[in-house]
Protein backbone atom coordinates (compact mmCIF):
# COMPACT_ATOMS: atom_id res chain seq x y z
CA UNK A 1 -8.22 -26.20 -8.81
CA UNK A 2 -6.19 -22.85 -9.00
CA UNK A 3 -7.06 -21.66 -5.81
CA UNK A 4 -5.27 -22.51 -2.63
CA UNK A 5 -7.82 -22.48 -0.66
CA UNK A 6 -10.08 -24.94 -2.01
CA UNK A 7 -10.82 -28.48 -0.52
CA UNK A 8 -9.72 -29.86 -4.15
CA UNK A 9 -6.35 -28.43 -3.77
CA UNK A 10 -6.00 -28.94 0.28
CA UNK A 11 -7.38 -32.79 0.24
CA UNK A 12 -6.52 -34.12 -3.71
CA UNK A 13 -4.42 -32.49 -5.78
CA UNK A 14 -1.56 -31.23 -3.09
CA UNK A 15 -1.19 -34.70 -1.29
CA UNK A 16 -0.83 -36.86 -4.15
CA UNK A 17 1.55 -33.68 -5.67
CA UNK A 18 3.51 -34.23 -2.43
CA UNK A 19 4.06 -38.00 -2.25
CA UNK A 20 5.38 -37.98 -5.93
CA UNK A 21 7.27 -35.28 -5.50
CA UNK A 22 9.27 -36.91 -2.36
CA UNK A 23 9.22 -40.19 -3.82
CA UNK A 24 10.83 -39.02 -7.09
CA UNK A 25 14.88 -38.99 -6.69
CA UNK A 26 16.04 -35.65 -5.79
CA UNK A 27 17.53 -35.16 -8.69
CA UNK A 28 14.33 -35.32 -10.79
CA UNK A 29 12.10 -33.96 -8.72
CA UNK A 30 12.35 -30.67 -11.20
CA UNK A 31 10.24 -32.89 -13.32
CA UNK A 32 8.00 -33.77 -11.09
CA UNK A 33 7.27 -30.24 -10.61
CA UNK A 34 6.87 -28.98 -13.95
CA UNK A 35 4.48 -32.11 -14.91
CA UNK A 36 2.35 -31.23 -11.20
CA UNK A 37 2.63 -27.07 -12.50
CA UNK A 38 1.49 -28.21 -15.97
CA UNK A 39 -1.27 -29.60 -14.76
CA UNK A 40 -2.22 -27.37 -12.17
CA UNK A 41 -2.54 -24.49 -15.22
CA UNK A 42 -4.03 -26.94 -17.50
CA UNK A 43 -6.83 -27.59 -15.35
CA UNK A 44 -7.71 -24.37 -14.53
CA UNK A 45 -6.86 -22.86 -17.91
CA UNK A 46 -7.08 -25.61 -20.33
CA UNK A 47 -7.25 -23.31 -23.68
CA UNK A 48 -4.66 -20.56 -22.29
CA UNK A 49 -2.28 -23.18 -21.09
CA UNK A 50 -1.08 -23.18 -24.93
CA UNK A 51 -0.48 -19.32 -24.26
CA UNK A 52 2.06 -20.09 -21.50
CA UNK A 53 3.38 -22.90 -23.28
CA UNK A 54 4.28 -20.65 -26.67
CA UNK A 55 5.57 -17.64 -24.61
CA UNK A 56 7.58 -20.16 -22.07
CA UNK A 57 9.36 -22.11 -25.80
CA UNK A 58 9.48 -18.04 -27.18
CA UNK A 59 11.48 -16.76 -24.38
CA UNK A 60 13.84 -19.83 -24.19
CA UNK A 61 14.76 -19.97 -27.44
CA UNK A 62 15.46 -16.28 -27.41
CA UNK A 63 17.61 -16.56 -24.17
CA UNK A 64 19.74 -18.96 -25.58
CA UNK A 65 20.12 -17.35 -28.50
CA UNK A 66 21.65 -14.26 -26.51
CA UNK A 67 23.64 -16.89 -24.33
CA UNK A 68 24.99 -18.17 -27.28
CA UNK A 69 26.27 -14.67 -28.49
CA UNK A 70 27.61 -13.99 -25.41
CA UNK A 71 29.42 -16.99 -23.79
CA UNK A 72 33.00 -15.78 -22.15
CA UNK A 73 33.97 -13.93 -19.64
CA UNK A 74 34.62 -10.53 -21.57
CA UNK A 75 32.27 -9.23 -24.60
CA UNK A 76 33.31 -7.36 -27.90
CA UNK A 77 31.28 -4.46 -28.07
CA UNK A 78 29.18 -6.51 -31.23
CA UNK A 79 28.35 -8.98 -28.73
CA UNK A 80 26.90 -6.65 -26.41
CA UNK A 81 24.87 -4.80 -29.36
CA UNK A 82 23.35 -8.21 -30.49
CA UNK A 83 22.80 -9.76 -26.73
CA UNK A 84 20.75 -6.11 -25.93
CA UNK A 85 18.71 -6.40 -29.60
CA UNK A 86 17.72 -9.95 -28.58
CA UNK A 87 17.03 -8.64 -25.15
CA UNK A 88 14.71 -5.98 -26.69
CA UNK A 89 13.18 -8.19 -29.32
CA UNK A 90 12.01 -10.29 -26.13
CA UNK A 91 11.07 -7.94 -23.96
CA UNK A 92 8.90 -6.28 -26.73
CA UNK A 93 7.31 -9.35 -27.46
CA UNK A 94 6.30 -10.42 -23.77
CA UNK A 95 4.62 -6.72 -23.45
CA UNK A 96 2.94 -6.90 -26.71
CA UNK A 97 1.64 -10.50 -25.13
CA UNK A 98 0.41 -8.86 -22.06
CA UNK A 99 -1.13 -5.77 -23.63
CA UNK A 100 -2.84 -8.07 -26.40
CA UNK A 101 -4.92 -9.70 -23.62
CA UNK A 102 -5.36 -6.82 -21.89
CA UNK A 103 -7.14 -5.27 -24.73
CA UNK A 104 -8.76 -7.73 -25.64
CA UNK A 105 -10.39 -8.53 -21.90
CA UNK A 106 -11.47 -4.77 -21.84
CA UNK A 107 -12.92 -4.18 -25.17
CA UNK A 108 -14.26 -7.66 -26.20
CA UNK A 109 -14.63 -10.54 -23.36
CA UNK A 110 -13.25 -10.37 -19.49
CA UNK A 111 -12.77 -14.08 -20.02
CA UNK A 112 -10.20 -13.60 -22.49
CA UNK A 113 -7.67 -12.81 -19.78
CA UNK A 114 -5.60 -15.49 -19.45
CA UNK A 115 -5.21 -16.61 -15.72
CA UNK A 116 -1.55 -14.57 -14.07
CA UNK A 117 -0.77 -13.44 -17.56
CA UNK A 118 0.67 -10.32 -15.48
CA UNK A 119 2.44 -12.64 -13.56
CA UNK A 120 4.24 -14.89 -15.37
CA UNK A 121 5.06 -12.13 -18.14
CA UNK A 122 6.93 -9.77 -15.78
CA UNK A 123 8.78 -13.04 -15.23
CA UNK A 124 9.82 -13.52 -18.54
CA UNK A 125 10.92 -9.68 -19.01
CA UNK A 126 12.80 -10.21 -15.90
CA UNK A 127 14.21 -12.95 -16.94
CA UNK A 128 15.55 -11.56 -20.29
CA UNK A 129 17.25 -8.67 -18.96
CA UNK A 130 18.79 -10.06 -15.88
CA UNK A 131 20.04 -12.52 -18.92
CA UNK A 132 21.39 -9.65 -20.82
CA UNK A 133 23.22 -7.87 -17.51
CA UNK A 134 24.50 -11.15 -16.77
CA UNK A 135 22.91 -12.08 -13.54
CA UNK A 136 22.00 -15.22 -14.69
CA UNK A 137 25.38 -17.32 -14.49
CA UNK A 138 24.85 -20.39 -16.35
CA UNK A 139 23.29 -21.63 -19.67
CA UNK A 140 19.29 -21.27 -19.44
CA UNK A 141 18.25 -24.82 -19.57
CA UNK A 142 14.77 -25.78 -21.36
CA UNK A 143 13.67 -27.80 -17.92
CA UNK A 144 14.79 -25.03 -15.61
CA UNK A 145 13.37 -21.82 -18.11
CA UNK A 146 9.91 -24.01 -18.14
CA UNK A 147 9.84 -24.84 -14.40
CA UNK A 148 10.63 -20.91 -13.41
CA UNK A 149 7.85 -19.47 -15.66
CA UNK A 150 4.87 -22.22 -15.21
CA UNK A 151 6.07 -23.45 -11.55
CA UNK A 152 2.50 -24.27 -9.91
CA UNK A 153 3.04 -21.92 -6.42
CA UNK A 154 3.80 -18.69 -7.77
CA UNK A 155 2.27 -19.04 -11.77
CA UNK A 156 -1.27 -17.74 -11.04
CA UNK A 157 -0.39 -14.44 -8.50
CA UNK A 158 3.46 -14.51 -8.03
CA UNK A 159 5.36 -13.62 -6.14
CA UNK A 160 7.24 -12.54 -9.00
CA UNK A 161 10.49 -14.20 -8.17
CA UNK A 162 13.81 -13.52 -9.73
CA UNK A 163 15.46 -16.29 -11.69
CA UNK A 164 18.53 -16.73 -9.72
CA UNK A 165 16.45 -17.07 -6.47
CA UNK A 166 15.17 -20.48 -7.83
CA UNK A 167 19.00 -21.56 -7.63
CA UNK A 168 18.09 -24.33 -9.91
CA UNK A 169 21.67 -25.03 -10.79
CA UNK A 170 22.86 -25.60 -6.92
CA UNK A 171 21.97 -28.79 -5.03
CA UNK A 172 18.90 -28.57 -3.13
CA UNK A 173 18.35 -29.75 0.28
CA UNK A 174 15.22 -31.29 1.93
CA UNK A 175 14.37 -31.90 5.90
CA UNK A 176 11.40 -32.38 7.46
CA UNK A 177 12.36 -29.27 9.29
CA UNK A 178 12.17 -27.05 6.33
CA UNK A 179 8.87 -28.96 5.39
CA UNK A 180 7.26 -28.38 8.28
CA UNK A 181 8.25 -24.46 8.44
CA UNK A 182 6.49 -24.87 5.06
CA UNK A 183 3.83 -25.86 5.95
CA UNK A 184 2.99 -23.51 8.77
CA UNK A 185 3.66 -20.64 6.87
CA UNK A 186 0.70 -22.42 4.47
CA UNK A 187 -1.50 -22.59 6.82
CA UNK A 188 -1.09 -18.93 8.32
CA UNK A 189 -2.00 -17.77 4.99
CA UNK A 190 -5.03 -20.11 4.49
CA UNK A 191 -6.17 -18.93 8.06
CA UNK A 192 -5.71 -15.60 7.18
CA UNK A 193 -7.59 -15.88 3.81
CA UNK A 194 -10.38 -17.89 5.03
CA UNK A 195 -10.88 -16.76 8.49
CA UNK A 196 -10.22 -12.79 7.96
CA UNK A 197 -10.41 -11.59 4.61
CA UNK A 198 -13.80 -13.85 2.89
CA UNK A 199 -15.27 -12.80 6.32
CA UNK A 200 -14.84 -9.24 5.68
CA UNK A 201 -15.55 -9.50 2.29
CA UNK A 202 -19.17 -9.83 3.34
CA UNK A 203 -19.27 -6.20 5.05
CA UNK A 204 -18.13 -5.08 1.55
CA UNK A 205 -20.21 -7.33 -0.53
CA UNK A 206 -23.28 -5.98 2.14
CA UNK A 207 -22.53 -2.01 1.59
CA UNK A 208 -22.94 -2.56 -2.20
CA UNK A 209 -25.83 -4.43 -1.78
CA UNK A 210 -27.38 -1.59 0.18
CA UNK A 211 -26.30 1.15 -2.11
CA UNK A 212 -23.51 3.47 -1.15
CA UNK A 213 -25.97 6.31 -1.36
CA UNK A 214 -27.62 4.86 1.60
CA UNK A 215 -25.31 4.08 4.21
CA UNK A 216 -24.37 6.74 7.11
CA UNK A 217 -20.57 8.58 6.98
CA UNK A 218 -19.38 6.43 9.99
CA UNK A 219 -20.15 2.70 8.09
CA UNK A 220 -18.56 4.33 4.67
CA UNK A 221 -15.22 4.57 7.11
CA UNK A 222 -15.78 1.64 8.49
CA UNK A 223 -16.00 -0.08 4.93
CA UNK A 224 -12.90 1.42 3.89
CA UNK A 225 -11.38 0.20 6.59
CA UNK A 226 -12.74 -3.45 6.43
CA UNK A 227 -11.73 -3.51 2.72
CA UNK A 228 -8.36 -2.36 3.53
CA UNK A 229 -7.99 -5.28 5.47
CA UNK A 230 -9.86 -7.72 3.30
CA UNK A 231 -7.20 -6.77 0.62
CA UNK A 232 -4.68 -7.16 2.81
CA UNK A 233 -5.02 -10.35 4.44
CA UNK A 234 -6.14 -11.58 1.38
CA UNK A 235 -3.21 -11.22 -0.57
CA UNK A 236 -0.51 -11.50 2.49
CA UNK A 237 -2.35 -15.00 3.08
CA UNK A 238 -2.08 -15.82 -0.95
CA UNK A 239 1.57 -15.04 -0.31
CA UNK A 240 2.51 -16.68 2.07
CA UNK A 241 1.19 -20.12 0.80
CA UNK A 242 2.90 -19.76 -2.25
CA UNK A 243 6.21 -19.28 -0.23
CA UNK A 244 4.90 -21.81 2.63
CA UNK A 245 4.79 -23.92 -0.53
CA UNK A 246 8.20 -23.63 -1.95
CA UNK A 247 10.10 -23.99 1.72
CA UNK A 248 8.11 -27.38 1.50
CA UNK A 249 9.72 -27.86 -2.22
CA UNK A 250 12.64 -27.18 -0.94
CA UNK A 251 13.07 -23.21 -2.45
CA UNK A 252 13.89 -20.26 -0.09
CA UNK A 253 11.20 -18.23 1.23
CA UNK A 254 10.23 -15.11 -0.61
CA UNK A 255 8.74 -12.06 1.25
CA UNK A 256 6.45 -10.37 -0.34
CA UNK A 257 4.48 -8.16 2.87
CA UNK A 258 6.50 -6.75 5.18
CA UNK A 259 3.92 -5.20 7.95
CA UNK A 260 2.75 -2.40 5.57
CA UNK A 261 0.46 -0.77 7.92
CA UNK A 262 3.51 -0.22 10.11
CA UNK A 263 4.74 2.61 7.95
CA UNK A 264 5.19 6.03 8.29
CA UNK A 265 4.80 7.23 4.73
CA UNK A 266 3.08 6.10 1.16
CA UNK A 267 6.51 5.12 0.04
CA UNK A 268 7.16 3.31 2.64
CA UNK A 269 4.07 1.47 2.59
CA UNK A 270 4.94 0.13 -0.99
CA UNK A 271 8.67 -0.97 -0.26
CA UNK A 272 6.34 -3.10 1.95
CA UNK A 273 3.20 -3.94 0.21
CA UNK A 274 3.66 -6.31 -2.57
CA UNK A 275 7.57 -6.75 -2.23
CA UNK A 276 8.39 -8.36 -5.65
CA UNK A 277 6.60 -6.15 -7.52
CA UNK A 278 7.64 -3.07 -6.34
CA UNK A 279 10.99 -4.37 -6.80
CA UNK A 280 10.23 -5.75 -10.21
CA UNK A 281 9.51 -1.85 -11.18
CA UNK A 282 12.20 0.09 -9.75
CA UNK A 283 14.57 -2.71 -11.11
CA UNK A 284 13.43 -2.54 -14.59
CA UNK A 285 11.28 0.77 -15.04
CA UNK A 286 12.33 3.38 -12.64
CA UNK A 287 16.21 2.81 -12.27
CA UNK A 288 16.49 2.43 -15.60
CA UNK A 289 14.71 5.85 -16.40
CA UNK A 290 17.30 7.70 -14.10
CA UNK A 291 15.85 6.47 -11.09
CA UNK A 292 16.18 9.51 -8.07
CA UNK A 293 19.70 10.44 -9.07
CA UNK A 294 18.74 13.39 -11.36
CA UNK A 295 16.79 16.72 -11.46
CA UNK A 296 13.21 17.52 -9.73
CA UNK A 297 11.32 17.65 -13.05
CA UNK A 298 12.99 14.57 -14.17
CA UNK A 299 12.39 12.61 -10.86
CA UNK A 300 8.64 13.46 -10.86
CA UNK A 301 8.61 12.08 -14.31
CA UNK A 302 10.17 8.98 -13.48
CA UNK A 303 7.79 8.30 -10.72
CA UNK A 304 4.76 9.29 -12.75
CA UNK A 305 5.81 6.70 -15.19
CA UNK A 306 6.00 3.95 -12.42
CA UNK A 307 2.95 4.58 -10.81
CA UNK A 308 0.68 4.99 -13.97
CA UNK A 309 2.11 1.92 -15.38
CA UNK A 310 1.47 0.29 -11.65
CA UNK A 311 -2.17 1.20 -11.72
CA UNK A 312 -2.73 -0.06 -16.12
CA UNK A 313 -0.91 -3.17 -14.53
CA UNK A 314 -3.65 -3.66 -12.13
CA UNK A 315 -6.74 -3.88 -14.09
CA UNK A 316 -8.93 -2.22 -17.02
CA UNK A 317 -10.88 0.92 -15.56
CA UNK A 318 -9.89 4.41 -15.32
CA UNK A 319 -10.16 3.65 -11.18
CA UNK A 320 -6.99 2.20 -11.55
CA UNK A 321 -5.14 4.74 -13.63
CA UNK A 322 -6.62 7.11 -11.33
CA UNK A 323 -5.44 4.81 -8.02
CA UNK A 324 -2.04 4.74 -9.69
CA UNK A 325 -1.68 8.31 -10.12
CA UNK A 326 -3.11 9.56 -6.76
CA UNK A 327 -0.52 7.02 -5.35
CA UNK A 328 2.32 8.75 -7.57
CA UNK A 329 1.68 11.81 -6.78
CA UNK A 330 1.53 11.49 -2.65
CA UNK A 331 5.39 9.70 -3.07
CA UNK A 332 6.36 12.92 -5.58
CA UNK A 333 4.67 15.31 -2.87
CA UNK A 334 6.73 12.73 0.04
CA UNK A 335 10.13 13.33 -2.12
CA UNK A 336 10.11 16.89 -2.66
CA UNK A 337 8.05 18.38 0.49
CA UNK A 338 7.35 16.41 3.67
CA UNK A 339 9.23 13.09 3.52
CA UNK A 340 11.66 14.01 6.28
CA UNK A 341 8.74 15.62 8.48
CA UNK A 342 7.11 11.99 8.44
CA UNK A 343 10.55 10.46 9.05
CA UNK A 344 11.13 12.92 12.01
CA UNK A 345 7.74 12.84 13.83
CA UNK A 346 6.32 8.60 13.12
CA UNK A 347 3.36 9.43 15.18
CA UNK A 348 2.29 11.98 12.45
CA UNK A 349 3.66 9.77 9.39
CA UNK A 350 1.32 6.62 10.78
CA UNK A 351 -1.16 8.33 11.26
CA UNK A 352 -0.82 9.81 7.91
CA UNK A 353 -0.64 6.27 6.33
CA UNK A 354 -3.60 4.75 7.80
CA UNK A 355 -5.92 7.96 6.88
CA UNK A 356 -4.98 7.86 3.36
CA UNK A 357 -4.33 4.26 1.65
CA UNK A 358 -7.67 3.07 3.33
CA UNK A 359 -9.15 6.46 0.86
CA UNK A 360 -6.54 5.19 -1.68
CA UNK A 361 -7.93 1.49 -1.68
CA UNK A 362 -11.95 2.77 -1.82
CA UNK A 363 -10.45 3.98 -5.60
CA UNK A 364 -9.27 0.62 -6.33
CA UNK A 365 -12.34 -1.21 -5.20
CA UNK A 366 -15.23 0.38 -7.43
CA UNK A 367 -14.84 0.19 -10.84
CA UNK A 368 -17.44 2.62 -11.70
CA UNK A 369 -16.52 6.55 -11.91
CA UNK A 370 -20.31 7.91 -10.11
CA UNK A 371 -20.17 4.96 -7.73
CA UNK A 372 -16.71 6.27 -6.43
CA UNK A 373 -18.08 9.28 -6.41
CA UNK A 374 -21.43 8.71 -4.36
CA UNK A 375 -19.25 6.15 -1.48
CA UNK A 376 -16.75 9.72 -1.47
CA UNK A 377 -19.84 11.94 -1.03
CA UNK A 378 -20.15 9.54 2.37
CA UNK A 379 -17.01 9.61 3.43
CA UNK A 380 -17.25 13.28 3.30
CA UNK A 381 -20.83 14.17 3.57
CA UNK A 382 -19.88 18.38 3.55
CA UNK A 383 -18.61 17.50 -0.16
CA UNK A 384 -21.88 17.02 -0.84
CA UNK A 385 -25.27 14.63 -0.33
CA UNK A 386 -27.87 13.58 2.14
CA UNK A 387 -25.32 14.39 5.01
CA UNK A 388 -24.12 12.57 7.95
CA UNK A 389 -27.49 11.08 9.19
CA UNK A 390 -28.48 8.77 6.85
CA UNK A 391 -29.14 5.27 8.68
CA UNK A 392 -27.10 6.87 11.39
CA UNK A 393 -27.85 3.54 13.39
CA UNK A 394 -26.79 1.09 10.79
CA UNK A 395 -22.83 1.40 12.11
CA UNK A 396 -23.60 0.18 16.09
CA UNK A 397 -25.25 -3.07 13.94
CA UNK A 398 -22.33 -3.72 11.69
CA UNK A 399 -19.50 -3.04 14.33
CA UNK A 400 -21.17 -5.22 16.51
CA UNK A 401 -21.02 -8.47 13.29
CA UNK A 402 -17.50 -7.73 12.59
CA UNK A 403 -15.93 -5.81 15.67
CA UNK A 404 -13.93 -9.61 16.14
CA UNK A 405 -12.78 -9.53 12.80
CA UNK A 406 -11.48 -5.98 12.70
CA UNK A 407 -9.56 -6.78 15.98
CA UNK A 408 -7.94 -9.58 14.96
CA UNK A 409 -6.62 -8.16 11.44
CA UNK A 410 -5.58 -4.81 13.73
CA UNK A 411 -3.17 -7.72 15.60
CA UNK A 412 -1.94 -9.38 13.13
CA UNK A 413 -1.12 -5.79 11.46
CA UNK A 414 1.30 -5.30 14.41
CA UNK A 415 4.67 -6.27 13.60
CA UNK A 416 5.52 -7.60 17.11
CA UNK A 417 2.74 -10.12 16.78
CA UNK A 418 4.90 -12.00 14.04
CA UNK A 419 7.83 -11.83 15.69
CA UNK A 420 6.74 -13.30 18.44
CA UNK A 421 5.38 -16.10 16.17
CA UNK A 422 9.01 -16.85 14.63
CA UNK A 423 10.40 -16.78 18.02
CA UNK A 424 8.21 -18.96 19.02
CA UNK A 425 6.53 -21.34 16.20
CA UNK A 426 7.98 -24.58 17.69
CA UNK A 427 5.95 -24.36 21.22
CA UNK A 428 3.81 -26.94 21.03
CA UNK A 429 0.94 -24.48 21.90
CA UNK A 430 1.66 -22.65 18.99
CA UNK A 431 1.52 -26.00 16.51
CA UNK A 432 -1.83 -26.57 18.24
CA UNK A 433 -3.35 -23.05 17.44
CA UNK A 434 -2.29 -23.97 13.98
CA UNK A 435 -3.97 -26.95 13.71
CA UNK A 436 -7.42 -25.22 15.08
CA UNK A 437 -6.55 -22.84 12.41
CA UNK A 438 -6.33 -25.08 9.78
CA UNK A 439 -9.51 -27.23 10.72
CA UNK A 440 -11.51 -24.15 11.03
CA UNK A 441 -10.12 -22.97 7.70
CA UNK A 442 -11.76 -26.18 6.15
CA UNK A 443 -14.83 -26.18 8.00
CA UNK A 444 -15.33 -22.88 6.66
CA UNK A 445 -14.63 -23.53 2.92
CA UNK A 446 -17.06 -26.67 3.07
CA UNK A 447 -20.19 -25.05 4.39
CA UNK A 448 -19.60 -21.78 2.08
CA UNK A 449 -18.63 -20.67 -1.47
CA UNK A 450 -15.46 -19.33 -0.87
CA UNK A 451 -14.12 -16.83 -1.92
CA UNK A 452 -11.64 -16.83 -5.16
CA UNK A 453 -8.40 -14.73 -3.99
CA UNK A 454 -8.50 -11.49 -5.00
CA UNK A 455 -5.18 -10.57 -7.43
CA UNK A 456 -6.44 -13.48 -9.53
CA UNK A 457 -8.39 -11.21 -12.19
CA UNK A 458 -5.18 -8.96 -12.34
């Protein structure tokens, strides 16, 4: 029920959604939502939707206790003072929340992660300081609060959007232009998750199955690479149906990939990879620190902070601290040393980029500490191991399965490719590929498992 991609969602629970939602008068169609979202957590998580429901009443109540204190145009300085201690009482709860089922998923039960926790709590913090910098312009109402934390496109793996970007307060407009733009940008990200990342998820799922000690140097690269992309298209096709899904609502589009693999250094790759989040930390974590307006040793701290929190937001293991760090460290290094040589010479900086995250996301992927080790060890065989030969034949085999697959995600990882789709996404040829796309998409998620997508354990 909480996936996207599933033939419950695509053939139950999103057309009957859709009728009420249009059939409801505009001006209650909030409701409609937040009963639909209610329901689309409940049914997925229906013990933790009591979780979202407390925090969601928690956060309310202490927003309008700060709006209360602060109503007016100009503050007294005791105003200010008890809006930021509310501010701080929230914020400090909403962590606590998060790092309470954290801990508790690593040291006693994986289950006991609630589903998006990460999600929706970064929402709530959000939402409680924009509240206390006054970049939320009206009185919080319960309906609107409720609706922006538990809304059903963007509750279990964001994007994390920003209160004011819900405009709840402004008159919203429907067409069946707008719908439809909605609904292509759903089913781009349905093809992409269906047709190009669960297929290369089997080359993954394969290499661990064979044992990373036994597969030759050249199919190592070649897994890094295919679960580079698997990631990728995974979670750019996530993203786009939960904006695909709000242009049908009637919400604005939110970007949250911007042709990562485009870029010409680490940093640049993350002001492009997972848009709202990176956002959502130099908003509220790195600025706030000092940001890159103060000395070297202070800067690297700053940015240390960021990524190590980045990588504990991401899961459990030490892989992850260790991702986030090796991540931090490459920006610090881009900062203070060889930023502007990338920026000067974009042949050198791309090339840089696609050597290193594909090495960066082989750290995210395996959990365990020797496993990483033993897939490095193939990578680079003079570190260390049976050497280059081992299976030497087994890459002509597995290029040959999924030589289509890498193609097309190299495409689509072209920027020009979706340009030319928004320039063109009224031809009629190109509403036809869509449709093959989308029938595909189903025929594939009825004769197979499917795949869950992959930021929903985070």
């Amino acid at each position: 029920m909480v996936s996207f991609s599933s033939l419950y969602f695509l053939f139950r629970f999103l057309p009957v959604f859709l009728v009420l939602y249009f059939i409801t008068p505009s001006k209650h169609r909030e409701i409609t939502l937040l009963v639909g979202s209610i329901i689309f957590y409940a049914v997925g998580e229906p013990i933790f939707i009591l979780v979202l429901v407390l925090a969601t009443l928690l956060n309310h109540f202490l927003a309008i206790q700060s709006w209360k204190v602060g109503e007016g145009f100009s503050l007294h300085e005791w105003q200010t003072r008890r809006r930021k201690h509310y501010m701080i009482r929230a914020v400090v709860l909403d962590a606590a929340l998060l790092c309470t089922f954290k801990l508790l998923s690593s040291f006693v039960d994986s289950a006991l992660l609630p589903l998006g926790i990460s999600f929706y709590v970064f929402k709530m913090i959000s939402f409680q300081v924009d509240l206390y910098r006054r970049e939320v312009w009206s009185r919080p109402r319960l309906r609107y609060t409720t609706l922006y934390f538990m809304m059903f496109p963007q509750v279990v793996s964001g994007p994390i959007m920003r209160y004011h970007e819900a405009e709840f307060d402004l008159t919203r407009s429907y067409s069946a232009e707008q719908f439809e733009d909605g609904l292509k940008y759903f089913v781009l990200g349905l093809g992409m998750k269906v047709l190009l990342a669960d297929r290369l998820a089997i080359l993954w799922n394969d290499l661990q199955m064979i044992g990373f000690q036994s597969i030759s140097t050249p199919l190592a690269w070649l897994g890094a690479a295919g679960y580079s992309l698997q990631l990728y298209f995974d979670f750019w096709g996530y993203s786009l149906m939960a904006s695909g899904l709000m242009v049908m609502l009637g919400y604005n589009f939110i970007e949250n990939f911007h042709h990562p693999y485009a870029s010409k250094s680490i940093s640049d790759f993350y002001r492009r990879w997972h848009m709202t989040l990176g956002s959502w930390f130099r908003d509220y974590v790195y600025i706030p620190l000092g940001g890159s307006r103060c000395s070297g040793i202070r800067l690297v701290f700053n940015l240390a902070v960021v990524w190590i929190l980045t990588g504990i937001w991401h899961g459990n293991g030490v892989n992850f601290i260790i991702w986030g760090a090796v991540l931090g460290i490459f920006i610090i290094l881009e900062k203070l040393l060889y930023g502007k040589l990338l920026e000067k010479i974009p042949f050198l900086g791309h090339l840089y980029v696609l050597l290193i995250i594909p090495l960066t996301w082989v750290v995210f992927a395996i959990t365990d500490l020797p496993r990483l080790g033993i897939y490095f060890g193939r990578l680079f065989p003079f570190l260390g191991g049976p050497g280059i030969a081992v299976n030497q034949n087994d890459i002509v085999r597995y290029a040959q399965n999924y030589g289509l697959y890498f193609a097309a995600g190299i495409v689509l990882c072209i920027p020009a490719v979706f340009g030319f789709y928004e320039k063109h996404k009224k031809n009629p040829f190109i509403i036809l590929l869509l449709v093959v796309v989308f029938w595909v998409s189903v025929y594939f998620l009825s004769t197979s498992a499917g795949n869950p997508f992959m930021y929903l354990k985070f």
